[in-house]
C-alpha atoms as a PDB file:
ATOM      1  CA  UNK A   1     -22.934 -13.547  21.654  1.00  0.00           C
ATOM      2  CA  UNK A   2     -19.510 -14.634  21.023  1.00  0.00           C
ATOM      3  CA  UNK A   3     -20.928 -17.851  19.029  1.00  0.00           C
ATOM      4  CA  UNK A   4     -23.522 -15.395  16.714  1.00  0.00           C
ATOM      5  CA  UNK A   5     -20.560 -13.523  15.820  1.00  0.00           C
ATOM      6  CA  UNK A   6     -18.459 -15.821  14.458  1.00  0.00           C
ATOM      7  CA  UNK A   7     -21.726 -17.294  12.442  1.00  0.00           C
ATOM      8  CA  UNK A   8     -22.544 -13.898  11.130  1.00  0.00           C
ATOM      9  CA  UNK A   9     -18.212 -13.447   9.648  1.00  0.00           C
ATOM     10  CA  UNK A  10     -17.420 -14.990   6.933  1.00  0.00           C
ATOM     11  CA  UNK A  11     -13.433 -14.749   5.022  1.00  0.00           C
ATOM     12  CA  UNK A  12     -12.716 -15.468   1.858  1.00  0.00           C
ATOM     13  CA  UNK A  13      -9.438 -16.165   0.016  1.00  0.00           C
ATOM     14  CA  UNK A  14     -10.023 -15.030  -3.488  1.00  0.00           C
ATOM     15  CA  UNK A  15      -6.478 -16.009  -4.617  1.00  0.00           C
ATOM     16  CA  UNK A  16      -7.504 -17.911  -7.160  1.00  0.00           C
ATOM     17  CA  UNK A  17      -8.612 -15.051  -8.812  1.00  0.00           C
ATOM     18  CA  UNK A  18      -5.859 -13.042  -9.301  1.00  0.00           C
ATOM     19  CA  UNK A  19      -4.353 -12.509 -12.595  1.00  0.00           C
ATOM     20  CA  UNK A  20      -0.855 -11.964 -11.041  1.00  0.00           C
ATOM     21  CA  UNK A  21       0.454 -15.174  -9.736  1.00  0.00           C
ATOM     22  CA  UNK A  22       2.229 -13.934  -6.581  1.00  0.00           C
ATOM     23  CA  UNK A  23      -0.823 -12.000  -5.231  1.00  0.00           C
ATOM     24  CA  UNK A  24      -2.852 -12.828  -2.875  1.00  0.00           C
ATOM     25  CA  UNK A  25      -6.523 -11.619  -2.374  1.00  0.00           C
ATOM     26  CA  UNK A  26      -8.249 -11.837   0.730  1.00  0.00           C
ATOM     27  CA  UNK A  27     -11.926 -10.639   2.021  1.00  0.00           C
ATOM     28  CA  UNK A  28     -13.261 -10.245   5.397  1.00  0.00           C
ATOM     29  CA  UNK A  29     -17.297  -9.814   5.237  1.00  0.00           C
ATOM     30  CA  UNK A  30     -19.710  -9.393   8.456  1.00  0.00           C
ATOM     31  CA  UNK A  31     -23.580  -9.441   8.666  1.00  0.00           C
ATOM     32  CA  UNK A  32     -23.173 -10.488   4.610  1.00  0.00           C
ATOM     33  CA  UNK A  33     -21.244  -7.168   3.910  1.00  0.00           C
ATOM     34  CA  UNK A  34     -17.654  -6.719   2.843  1.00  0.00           C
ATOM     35  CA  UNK A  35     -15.867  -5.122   5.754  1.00  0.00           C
ATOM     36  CA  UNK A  36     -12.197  -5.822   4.404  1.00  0.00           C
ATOM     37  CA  UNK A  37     -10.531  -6.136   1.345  1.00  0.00           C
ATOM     38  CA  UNK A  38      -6.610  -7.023   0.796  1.00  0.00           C
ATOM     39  CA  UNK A  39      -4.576  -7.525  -2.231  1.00  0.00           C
ATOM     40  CA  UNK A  40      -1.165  -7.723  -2.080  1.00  0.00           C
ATOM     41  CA  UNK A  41       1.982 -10.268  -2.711  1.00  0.00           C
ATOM     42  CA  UNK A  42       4.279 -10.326   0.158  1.00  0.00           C
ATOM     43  CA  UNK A  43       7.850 -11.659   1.206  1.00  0.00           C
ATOM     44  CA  UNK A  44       9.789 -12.044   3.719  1.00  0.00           C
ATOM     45  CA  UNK A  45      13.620 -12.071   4.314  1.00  0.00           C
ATOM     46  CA  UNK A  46      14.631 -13.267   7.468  1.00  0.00           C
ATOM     47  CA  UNK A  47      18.039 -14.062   8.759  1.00  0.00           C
ATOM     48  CA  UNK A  48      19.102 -16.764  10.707  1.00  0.00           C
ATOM     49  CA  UNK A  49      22.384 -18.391  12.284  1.00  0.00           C
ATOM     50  CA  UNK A  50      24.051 -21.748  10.886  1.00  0.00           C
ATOM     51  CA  UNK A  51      27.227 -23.159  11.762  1.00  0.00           C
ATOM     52  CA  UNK A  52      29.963 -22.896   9.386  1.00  0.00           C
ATOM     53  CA  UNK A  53      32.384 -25.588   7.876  1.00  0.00           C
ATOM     54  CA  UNK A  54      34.602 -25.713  11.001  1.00  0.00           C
ATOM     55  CA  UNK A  55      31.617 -26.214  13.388  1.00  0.00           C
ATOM     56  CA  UNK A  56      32.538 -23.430  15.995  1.00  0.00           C
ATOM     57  CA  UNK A  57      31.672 -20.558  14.005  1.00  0.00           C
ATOM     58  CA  UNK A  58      28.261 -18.980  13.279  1.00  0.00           C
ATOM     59  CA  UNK A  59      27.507 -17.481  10.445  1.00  0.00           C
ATOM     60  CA  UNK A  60      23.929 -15.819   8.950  1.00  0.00           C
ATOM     61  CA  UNK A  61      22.187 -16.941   6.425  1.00  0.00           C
ATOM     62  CA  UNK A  62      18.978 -15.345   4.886  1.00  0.00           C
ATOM     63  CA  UNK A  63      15.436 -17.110   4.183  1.00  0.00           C
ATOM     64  CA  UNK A  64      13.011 -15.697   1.299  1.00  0.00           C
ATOM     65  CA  UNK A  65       9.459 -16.571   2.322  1.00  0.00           C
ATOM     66  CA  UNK A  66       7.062 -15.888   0.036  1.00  0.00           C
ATOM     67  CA  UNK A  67       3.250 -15.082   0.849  1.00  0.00           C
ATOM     68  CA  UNK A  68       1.691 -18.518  -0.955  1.00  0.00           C
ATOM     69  CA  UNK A  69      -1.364 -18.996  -2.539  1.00  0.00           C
ATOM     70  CA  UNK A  70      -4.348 -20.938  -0.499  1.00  0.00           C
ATOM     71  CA  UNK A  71      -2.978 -19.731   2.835  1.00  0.00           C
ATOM     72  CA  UNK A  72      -5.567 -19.693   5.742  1.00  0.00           C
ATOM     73  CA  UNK A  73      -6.645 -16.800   6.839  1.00  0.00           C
ATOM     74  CA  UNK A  74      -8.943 -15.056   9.559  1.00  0.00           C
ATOM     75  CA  UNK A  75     -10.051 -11.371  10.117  1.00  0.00           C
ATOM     76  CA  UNK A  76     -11.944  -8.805  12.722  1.00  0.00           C
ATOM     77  CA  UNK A  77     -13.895  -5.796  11.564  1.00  0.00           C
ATOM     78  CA  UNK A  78     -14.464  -2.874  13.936  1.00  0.00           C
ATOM     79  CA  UNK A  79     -15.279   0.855  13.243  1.00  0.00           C
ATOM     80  CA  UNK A  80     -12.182   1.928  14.252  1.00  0.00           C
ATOM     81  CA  UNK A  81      -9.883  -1.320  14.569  1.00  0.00           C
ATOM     82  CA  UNK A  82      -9.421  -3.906  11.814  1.00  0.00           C
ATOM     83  CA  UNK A  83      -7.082  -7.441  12.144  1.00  0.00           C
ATOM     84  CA  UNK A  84      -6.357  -9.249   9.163  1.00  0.00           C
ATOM     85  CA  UNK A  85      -4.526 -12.345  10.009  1.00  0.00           C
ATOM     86  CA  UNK A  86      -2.578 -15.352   7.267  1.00  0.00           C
ATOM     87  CA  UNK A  87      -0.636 -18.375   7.922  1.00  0.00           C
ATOM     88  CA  UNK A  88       0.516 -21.181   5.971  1.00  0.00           C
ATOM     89  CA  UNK A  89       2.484 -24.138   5.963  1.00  0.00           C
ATOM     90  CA  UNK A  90       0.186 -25.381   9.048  1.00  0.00           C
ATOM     91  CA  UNK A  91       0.909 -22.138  11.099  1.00  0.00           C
ATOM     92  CA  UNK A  92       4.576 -22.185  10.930  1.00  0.00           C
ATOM     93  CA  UNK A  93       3.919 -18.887   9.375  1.00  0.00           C
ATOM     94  CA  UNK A  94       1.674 -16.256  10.466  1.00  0.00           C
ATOM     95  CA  UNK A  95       1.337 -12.923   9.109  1.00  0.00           C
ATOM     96  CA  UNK A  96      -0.854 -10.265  11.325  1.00  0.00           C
ATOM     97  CA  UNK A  97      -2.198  -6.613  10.326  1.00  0.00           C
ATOM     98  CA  UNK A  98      -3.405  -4.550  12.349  1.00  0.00           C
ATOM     99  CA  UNK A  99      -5.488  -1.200  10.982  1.00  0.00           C
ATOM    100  CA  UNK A 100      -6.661   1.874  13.178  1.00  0.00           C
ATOM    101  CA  UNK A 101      -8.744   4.570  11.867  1.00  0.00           C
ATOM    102  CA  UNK A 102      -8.452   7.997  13.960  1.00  0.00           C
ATOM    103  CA  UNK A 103      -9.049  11.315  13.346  1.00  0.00           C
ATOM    104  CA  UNK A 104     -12.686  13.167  13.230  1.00  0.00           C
ATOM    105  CA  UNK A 105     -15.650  10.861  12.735  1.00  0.00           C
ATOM    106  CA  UNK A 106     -13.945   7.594  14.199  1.00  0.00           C
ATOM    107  CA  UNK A 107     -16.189   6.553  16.995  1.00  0.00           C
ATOM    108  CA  UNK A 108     -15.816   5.163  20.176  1.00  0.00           C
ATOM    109  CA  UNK A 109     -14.998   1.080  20.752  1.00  0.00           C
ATOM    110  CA  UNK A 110     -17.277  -0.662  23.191  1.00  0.00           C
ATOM    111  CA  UNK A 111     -14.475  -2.808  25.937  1.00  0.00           C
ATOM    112  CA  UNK A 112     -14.014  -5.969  25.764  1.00  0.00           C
ATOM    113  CA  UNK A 113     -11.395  -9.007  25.500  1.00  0.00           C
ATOM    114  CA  UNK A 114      -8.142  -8.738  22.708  1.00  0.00           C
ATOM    115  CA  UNK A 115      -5.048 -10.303  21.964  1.00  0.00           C
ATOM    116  CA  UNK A 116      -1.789  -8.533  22.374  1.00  0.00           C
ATOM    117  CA  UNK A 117      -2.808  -6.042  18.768  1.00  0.00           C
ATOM    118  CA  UNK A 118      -5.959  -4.413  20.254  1.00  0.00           C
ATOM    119  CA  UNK A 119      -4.581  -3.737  23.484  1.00  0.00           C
ATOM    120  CA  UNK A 120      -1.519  -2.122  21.533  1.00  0.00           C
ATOM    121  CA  UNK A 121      -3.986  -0.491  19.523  1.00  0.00           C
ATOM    122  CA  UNK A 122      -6.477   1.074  22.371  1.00  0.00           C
ATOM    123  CA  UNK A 123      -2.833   2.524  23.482  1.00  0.00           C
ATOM    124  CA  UNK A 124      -2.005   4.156  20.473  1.00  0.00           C
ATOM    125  CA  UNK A 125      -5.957   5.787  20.093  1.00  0.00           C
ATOM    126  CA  UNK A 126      -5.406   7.219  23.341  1.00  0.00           C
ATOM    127  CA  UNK A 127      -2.194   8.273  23.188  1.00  0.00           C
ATOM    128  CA  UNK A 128      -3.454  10.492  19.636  1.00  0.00           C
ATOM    129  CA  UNK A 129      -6.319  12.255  21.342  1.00  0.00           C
ATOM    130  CA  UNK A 130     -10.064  11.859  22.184  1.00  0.00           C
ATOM    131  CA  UNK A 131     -12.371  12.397  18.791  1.00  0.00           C
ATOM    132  CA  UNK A 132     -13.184  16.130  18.434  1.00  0.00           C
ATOM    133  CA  UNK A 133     -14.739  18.274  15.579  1.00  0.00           C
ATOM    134  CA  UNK A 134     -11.715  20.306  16.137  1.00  0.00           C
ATOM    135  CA  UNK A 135      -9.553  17.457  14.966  1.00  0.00           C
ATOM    136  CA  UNK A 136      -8.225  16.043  11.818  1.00  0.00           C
ATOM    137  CA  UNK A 137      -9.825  14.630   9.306  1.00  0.00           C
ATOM    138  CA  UNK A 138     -10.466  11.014   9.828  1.00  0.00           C
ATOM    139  CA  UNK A 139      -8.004   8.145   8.348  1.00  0.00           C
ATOM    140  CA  UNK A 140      -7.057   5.443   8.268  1.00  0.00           C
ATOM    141  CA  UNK A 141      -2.872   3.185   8.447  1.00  0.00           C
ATOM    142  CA  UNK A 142      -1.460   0.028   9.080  1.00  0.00           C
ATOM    143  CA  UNK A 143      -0.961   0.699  12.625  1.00  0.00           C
ATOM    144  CA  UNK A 144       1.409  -3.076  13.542  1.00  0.00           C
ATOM    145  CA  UNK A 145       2.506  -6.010  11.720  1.00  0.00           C
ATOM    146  CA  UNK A 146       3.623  -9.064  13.719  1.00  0.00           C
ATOM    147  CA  UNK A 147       5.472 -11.933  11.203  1.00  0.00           C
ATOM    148  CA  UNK A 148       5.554 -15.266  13.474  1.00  0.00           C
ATOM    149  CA  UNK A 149       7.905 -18.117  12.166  1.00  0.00           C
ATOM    150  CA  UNK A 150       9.704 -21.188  12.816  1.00  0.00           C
ATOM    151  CA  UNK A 151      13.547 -21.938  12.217  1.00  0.00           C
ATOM    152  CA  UNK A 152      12.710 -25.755  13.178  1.00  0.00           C
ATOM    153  CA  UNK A 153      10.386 -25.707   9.337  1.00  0.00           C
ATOM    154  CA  UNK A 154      13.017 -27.171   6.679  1.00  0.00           C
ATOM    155  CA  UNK A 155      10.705 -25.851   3.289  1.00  0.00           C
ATOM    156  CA  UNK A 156      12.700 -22.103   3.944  1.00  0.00           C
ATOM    157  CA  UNK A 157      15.180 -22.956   6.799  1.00  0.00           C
ATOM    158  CA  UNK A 158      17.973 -25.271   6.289  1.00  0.00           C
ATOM    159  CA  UNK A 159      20.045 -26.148   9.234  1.00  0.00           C
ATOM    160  CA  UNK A 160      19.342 -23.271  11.230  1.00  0.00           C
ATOM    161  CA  UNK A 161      21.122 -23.759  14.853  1.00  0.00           C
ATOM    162  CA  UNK A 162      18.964 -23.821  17.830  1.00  0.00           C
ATOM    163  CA  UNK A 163      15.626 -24.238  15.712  1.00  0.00           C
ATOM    164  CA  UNK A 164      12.361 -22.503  17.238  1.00  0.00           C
ATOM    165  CA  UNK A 165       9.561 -20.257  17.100  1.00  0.00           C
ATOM    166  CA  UNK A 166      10.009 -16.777  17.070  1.00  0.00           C
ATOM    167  CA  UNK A 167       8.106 -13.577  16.419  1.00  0.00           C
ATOM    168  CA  UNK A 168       8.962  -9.908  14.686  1.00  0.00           C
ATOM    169  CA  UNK A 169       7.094  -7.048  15.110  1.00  0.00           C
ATOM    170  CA  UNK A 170       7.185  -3.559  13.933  1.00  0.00           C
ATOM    171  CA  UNK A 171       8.188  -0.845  16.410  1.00  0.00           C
ATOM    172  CA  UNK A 172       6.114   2.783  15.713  1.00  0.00           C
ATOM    173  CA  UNK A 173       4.201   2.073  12.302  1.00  0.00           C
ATOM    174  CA  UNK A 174       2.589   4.176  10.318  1.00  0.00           C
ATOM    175  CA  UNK A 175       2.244   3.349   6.805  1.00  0.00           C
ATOM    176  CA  UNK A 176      -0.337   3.419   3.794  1.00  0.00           C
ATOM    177  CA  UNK A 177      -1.698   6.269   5.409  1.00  0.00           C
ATOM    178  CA  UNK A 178      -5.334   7.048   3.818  1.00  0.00           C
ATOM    179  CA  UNK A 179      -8.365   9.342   4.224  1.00  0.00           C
ATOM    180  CA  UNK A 180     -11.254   7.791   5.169  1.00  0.00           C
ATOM    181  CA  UNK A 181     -13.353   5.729   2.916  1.00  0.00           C
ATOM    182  CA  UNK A 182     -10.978   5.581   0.269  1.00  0.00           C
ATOM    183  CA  UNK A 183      -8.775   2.318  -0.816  1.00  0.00           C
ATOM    184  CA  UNK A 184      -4.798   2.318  -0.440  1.00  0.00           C
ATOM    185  CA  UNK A 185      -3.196   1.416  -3.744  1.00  0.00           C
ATOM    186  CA  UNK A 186       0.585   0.742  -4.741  1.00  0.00           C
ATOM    187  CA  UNK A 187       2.112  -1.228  -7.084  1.00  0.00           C
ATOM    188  CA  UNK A 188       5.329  -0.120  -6.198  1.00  0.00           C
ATOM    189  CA  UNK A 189       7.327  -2.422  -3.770  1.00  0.00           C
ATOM    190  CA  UNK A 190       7.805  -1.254  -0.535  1.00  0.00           C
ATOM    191  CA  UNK A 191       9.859  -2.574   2.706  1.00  0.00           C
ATOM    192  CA  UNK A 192       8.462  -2.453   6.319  1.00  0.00           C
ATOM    193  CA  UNK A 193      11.513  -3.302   9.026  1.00  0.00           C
ATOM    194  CA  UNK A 194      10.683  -6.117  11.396  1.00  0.00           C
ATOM    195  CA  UNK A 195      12.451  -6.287  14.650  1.00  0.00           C
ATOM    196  CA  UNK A 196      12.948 -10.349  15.623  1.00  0.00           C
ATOM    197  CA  UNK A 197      13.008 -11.842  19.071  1.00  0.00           C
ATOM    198  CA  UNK A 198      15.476 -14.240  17.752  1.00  0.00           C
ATOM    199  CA  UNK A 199      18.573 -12.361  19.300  1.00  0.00           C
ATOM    200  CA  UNK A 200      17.141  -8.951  17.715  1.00  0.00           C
ATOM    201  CA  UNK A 201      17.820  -9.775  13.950  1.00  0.00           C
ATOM    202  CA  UNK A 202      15.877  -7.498  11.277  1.00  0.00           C
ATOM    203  CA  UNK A 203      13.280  -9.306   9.275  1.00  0.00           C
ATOM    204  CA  UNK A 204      12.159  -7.400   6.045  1.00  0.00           C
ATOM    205  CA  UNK A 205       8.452  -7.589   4.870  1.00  0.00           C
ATOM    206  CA  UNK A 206       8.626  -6.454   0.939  1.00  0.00           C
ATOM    207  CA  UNK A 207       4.787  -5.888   0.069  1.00  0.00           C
ATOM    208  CA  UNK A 208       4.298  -4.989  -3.768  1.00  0.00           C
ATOM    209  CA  UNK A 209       0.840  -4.805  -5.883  1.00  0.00           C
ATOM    210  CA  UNK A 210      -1.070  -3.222  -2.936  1.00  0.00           C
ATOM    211  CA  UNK A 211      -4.495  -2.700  -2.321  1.00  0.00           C
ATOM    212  CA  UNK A 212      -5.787  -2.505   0.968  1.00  0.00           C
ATOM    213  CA  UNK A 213      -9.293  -1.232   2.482  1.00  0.00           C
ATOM    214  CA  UNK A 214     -10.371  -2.033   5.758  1.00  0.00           C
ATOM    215  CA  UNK A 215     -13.039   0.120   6.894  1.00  0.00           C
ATOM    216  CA  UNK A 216     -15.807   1.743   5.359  1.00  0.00           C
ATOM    217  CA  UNK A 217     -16.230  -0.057   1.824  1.00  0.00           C
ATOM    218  CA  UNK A 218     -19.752   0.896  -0.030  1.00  0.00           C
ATOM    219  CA  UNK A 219     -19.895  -2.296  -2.032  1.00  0.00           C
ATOM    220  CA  UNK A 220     -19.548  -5.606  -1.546  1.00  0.00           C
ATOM    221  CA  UNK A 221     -16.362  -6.822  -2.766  1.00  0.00           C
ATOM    222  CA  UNK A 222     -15.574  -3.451  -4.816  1.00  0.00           C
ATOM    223  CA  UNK A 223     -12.636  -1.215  -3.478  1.00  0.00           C
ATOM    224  CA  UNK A 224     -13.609   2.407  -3.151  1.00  0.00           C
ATOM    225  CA  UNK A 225     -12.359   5.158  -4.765  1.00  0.00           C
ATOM    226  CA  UNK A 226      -8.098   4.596  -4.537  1.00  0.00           C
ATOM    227  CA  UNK A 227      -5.487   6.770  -2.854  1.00  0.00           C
ATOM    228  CA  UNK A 228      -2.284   6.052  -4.670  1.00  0.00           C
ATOM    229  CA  UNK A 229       1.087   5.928  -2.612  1.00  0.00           C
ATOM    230  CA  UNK A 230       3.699   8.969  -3.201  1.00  0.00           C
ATOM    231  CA  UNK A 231       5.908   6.333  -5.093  1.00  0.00           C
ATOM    232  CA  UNK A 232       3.174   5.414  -7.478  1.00  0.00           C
ATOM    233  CA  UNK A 233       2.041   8.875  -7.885  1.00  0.00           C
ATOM    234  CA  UNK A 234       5.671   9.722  -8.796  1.00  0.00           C
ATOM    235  CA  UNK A 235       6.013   7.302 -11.597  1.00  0.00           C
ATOM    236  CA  UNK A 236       2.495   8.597 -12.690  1.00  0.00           C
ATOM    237  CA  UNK A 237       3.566  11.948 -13.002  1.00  0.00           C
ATOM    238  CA  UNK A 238       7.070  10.782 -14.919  1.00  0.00           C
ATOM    239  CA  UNK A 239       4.649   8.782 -17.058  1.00  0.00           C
ATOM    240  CA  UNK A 240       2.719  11.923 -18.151  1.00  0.00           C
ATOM    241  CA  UNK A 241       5.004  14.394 -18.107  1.00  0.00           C
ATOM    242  CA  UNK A 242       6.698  13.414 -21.456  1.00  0.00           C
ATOM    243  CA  UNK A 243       3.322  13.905 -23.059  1.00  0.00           C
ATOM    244  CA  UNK A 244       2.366  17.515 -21.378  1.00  0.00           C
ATOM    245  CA  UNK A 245       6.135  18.528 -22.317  1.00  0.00           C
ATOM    246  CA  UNK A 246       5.540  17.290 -25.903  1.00  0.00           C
ATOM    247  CA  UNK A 247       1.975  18.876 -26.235  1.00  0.00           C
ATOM    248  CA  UNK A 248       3.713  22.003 -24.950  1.00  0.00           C
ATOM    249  CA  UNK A 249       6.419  22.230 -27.424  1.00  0.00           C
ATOM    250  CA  UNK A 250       3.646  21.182 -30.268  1.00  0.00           C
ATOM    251  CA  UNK A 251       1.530  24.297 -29.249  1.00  0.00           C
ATOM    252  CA  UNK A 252       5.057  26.683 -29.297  1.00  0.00           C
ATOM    253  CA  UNK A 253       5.643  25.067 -32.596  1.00  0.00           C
ATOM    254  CA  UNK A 254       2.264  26.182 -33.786  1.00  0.00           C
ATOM    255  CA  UNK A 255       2.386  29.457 -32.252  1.00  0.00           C
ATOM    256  CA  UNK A 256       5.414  30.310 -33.893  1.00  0.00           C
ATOM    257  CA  UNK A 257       4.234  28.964 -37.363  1.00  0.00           C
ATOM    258  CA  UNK A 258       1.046  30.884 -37.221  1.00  0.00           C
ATOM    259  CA  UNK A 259       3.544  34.363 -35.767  1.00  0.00           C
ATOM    260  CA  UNK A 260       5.723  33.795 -38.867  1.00  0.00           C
ATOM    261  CA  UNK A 261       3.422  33.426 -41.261  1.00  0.00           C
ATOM    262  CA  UNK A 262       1.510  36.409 -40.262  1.00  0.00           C
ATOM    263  CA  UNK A 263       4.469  38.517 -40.112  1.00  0.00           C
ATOM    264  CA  UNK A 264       5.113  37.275 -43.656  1.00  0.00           C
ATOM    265  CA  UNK A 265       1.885  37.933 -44.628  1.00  0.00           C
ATOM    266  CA  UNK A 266       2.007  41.696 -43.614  1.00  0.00           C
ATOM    267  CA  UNK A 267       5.888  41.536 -44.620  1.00  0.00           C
ATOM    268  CA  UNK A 268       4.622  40.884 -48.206  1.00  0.00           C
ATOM    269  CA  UNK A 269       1.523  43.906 -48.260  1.00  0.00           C
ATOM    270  CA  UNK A 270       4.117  46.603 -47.877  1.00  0.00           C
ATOM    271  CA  UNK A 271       6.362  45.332 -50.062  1.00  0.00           C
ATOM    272  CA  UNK A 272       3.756  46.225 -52.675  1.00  0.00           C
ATOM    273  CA  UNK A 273       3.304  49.917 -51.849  1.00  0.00           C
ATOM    274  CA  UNK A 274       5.624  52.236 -54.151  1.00  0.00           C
ATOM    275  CA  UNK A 275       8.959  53.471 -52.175  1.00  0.00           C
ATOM    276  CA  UNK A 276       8.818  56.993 -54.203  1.00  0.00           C
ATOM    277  CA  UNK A 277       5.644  58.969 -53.415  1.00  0.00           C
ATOM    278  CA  UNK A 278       5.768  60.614 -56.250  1.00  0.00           C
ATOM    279  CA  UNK A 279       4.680  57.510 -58.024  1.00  0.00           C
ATOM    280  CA  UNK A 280       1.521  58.134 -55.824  1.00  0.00           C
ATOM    281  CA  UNK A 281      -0.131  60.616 -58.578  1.00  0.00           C
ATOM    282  CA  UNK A 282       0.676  57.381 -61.508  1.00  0.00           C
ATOM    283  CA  UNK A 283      -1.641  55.621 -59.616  1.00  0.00           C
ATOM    284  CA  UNK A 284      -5.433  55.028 -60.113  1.00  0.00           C
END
């Protein structure tokens, strides 16, 4: 069973494709079906200890590790759990996401044998509540982000003291929150904290150009209908409301031109009438 399932998933990493050179595209299809779709560029900025000139002191340093292009990749599909998963640089970096969908019309995961994210997962759907009618409406988050890296690589660290592997992992996620059956979208950049089990440093994920969908796409290889982060929404709504303002003030503008020249209109009639009535019986 375990052998037909691999057969039947297939992943994809549409990089190549992207018109933005930093961001990566990755798909995730089962049973010839798009299951999950990610586009995103990503860096990291971890900190690390080198000695300083005099040899007894330590001091930090900070490697930028960007998300590259051609990585490897692998991903899981499930109707409530999703796993993307990227490394590069043969595995010296490996970048995991983890997305649970809860809430009213999630349904129920058959048991069976995970790694360390879908036991941490199976915790967190319990601990929220069994599926009810009663409940919320179902969506979906980034539930847990694990970043694994090596010191001992020289392309990002450079004379990092006591070189070796070491893993940081978010602590209580929730982010791009997102009803169900819609896509997450932000361009804007945003930073997810990291907590390192080299002597507890925090490692900073900055993830910018976002799109994310991991359950429930209609199409194959087309994003559903987005849900736009608060940030993005923000900037919308400073985008546009220049133009309502100005559309306002037009209208006012009109509205008092049309008010005055009515007024001057009616201003100008009884101006014509004669002040003395007796002038009244000249008339006609």
């Amino acid at each position: 069973a375990a052998a037909r399932l691999a057969a039947e998933q297939e992943v994809e990493n549409l990089s190549g494709l992207s018109p933005s050179p930093g961001k990566d595209i990755f798909v995730v299809r089962e049973n010839r079906t798009t299951c999950l779709m990610a586009e995103f560029a990503a860096k990291f900025i971890v900190p690390y200890d080198v000695w300083a000139s005099n040899y007894v002191d330590l001091i930090t340093e900070q490697a930028e590790i960007p998300l590259p292009r051609g990585a490897e990749m692998r991903g899981k599909c499930g109707a409530n759990e999703s796993e993307l998963e990227v490394s590069w640089l043969e595995r010296a970096y490996t970048l995991r996401l983890l997305f649970l969908k809860v809430g009213r019309g999630r349904t129920a995961t058959p048991a069976g044998p995970g790694g360390q994210l879908r036991a941490h997962a199976a915790r967190r759907v319990a601990q929220e509540g069994h599926n009810t009618s009663r409940g919320p409406e179902a969506q979906w988050r980034l539930a847990r982000t694990q970043f694994a890296y090596d010191t001992g690589e020289r392309t990002y660290f450079k004379d990092a003291v006591s070189p070796g592997k070491h893993t940081a992992s978010s602590h209580r996620l929730s982010a791009f929150v997102t009803p169900a059956g819609k896509s997450y979208e932000c361009q804007a950049q945003q930073s997810i904290t990291l907590l390192s089990s080299d002597h507890q440093k925090s490692v900073e994920l900055l993830l910018s150009e976002v799109r994310v969908q991991p359950f429930d796409i209609s199409a194959d290889f087309v994003f559903s209908e987005e849900h736009k982060c608060p940030v993005d929404q923000r900037e919308q709504l400073e985008e546009t409301l220049p133009l309502i303002l100005g559309l306002i003030l037009g209208l006012v503008i009109v509205i008092t031109l049309c008010v005055y020249h009515l007024h001057h209109k009616l201003t100008a009639s009884q101006a014509q009438l004669p002040r003395d009535r007796s002038q009244y019986k000249h008339m006609g």
